[in-house]
Protein backbone atom coordinates (compact mmCIF):
# COMPACT_ATOMS: atom_id res chain seq x y z
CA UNK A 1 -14.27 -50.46 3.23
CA UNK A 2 -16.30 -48.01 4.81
CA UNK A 3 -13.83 -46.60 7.13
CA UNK A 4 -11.45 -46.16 4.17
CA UNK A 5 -13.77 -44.08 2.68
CA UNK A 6 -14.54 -42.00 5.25
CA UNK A 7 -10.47 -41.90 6.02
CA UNK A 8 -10.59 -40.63 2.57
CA UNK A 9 -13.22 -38.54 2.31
CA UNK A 10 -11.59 -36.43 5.14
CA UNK A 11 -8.19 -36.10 4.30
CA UNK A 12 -9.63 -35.01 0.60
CA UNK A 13 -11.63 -32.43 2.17
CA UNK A 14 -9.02 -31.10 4.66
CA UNK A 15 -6.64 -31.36 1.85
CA UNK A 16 -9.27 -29.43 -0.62
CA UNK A 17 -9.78 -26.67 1.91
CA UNK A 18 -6.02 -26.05 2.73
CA UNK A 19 -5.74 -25.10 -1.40
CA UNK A 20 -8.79 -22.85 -1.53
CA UNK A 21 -8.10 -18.88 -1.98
CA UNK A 22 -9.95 -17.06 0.82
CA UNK A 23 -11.62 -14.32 -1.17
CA UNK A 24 -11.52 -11.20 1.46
CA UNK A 25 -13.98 -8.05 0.53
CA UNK A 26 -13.28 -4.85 2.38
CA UNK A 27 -15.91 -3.60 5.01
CA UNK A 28 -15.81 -0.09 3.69
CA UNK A 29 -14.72 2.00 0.81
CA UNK A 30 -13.38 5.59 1.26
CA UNK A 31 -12.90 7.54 -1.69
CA UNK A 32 -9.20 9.31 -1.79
CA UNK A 33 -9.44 13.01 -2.11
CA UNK A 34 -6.04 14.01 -3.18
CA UNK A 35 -4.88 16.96 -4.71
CA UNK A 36 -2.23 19.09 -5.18
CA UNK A 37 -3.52 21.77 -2.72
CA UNK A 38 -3.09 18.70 -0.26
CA UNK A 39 0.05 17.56 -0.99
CA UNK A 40 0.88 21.93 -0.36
CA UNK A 41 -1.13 21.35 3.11
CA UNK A 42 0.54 18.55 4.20
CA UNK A 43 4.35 20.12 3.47
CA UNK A 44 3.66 22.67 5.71
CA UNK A 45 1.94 20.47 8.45
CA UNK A 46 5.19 18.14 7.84
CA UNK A 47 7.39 21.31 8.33
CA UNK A 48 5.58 22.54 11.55
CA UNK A 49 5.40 18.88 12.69
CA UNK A 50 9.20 18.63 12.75
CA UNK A 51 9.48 22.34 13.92
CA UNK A 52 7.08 21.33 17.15
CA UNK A 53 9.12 17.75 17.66
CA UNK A 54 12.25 19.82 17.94
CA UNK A 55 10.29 21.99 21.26
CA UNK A 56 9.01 19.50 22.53
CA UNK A 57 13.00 17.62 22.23
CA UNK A 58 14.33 20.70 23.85
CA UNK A 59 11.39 20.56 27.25
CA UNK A 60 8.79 23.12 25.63
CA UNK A 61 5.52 21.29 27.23
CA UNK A 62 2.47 20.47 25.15
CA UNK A 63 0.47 22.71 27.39
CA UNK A 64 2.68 25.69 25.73
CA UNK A 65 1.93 24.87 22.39
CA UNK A 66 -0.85 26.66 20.32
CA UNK A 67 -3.73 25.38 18.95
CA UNK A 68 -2.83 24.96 15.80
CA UNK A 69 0.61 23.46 16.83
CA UNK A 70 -1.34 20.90 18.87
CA UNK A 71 -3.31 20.34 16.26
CA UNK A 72 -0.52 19.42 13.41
CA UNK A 73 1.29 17.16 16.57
CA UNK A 74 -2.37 15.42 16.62
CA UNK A 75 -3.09 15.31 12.71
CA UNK A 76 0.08 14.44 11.29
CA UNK A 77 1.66 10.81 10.73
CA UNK A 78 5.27 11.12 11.31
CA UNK A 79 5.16 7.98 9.26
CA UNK A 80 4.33 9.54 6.34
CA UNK A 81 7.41 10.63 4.12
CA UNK A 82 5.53 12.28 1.13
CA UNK A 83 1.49 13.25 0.47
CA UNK A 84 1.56 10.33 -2.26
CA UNK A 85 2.17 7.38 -0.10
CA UNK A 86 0.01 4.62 0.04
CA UNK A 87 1.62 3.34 3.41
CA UNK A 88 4.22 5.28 5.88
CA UNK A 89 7.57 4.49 6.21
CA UNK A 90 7.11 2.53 9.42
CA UNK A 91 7.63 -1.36 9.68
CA UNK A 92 4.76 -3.47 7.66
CA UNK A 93 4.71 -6.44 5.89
CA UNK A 94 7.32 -4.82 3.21
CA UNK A 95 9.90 -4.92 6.26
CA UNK A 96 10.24 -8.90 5.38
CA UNK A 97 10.47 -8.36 1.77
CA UNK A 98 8.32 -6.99 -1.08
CA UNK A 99 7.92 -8.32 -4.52
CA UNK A 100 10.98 -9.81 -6.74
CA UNK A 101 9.36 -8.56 -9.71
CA UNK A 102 6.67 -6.29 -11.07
CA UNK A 103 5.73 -6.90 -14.74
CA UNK A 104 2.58 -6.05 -17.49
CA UNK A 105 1.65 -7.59 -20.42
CA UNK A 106 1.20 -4.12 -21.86
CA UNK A 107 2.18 -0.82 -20.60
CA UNK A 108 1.02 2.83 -22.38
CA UNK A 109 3.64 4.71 -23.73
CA UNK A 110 5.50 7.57 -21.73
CA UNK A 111 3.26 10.82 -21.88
CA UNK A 112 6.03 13.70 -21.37
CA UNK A 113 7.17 13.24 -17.92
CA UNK A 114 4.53 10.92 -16.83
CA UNK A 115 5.47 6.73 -17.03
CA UNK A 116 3.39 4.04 -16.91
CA UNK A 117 5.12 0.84 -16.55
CA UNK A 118 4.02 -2.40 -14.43
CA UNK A 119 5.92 -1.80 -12.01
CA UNK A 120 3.58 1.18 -11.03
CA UNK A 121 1.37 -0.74 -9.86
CA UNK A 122 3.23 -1.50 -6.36
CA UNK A 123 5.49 1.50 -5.96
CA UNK A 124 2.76 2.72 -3.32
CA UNK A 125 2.64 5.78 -4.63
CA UNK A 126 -1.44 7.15 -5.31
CA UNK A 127 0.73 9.66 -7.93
CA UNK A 128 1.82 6.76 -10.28
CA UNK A 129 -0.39 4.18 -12.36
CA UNK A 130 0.00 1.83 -14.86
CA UNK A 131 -2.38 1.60 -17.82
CA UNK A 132 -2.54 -1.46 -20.22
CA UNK A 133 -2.63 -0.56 -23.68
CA UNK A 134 -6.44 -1.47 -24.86
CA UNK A 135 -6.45 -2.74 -28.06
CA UNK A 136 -10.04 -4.08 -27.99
CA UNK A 137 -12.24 -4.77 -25.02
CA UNK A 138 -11.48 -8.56 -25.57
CA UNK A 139 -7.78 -7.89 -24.74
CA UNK A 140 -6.40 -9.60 -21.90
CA UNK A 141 -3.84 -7.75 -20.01
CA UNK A 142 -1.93 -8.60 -16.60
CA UNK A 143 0.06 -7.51 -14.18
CA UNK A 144 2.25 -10.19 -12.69
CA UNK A 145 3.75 -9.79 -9.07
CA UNK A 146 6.09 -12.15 -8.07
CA UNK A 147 7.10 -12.78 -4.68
CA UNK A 148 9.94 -15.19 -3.33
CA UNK A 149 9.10 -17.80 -1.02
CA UNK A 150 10.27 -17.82 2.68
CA UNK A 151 10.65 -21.15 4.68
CA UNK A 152 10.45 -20.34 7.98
CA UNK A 153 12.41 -23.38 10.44
């Protein structure tokens, strides 16, 4: 009887830990310091990125570029499409899918050109939110994020 039990008492506690949700805090916060006089900066570090790729393409040397041109080769993600982005365009876990389906149990109203539905929430895009509709602070509201399963063979 005793080995039974400890039979048991094992598989229940590998079994136990294999359904437990890791909870993962970050090792550092940065605050984001975006602005619109950024998103300016970075269009014309995006413009003189692409306008150094194409010398260096054509067998200008690095050693002929000036400071500032080395410095905007240095600086600048080429992954990065626009200032907003929360992640560049290059391959992450998005490239094996993203979420089926982004939905709120409350959304605020449009505010002239400004939305802010659910689905905000994971465009990844710092220029987009989505704000629950706060009837009282006992309100529950959620965002759901679906995701489809994969089964890998």
């Amino acid at each position: 009887m005793g080995i039974l039990t400890a039979i048991f008492l094992t598989v229940h506690t590998f079994v136990s830990a294999q359904n437990t949700i890791k909870e993962i805090k970050p090792s550092e916060v940065l605050p984001l310091n975006l602005s619109n006089e950024g998103a300016a900066q970075f269009q014309k570090d995006r413009e003189k990125f692409v306008e150094v790729s194409r010398k260096l393409n054509t067998g200008s040397k690095v050693e002929e570029l000036s400071a500032d041109e080395v410095r905007v080769l240095n600086e600048t993600d080429e992954t990065m499409e626009d200032y907003w982005d929360v992640v560049g365009g290059g391959c992450n876990w998005y490239c094996g899918g993203g979420p089926n389906e982004v939905t709120a149990s409350s959304e605020l109203k449009p505010q002239g050109a400004n939305s802010y539905q659910g689905k905000n929430a994971h465009d990844l895009s710092y220029k987009t939110a989505w704000l629950r509709v706060c009837r009282d602070m006992a309100s529950v509201n959620l965002c759901r994020i679906r995701f489809q399963a994969t089964v890998l063979e």
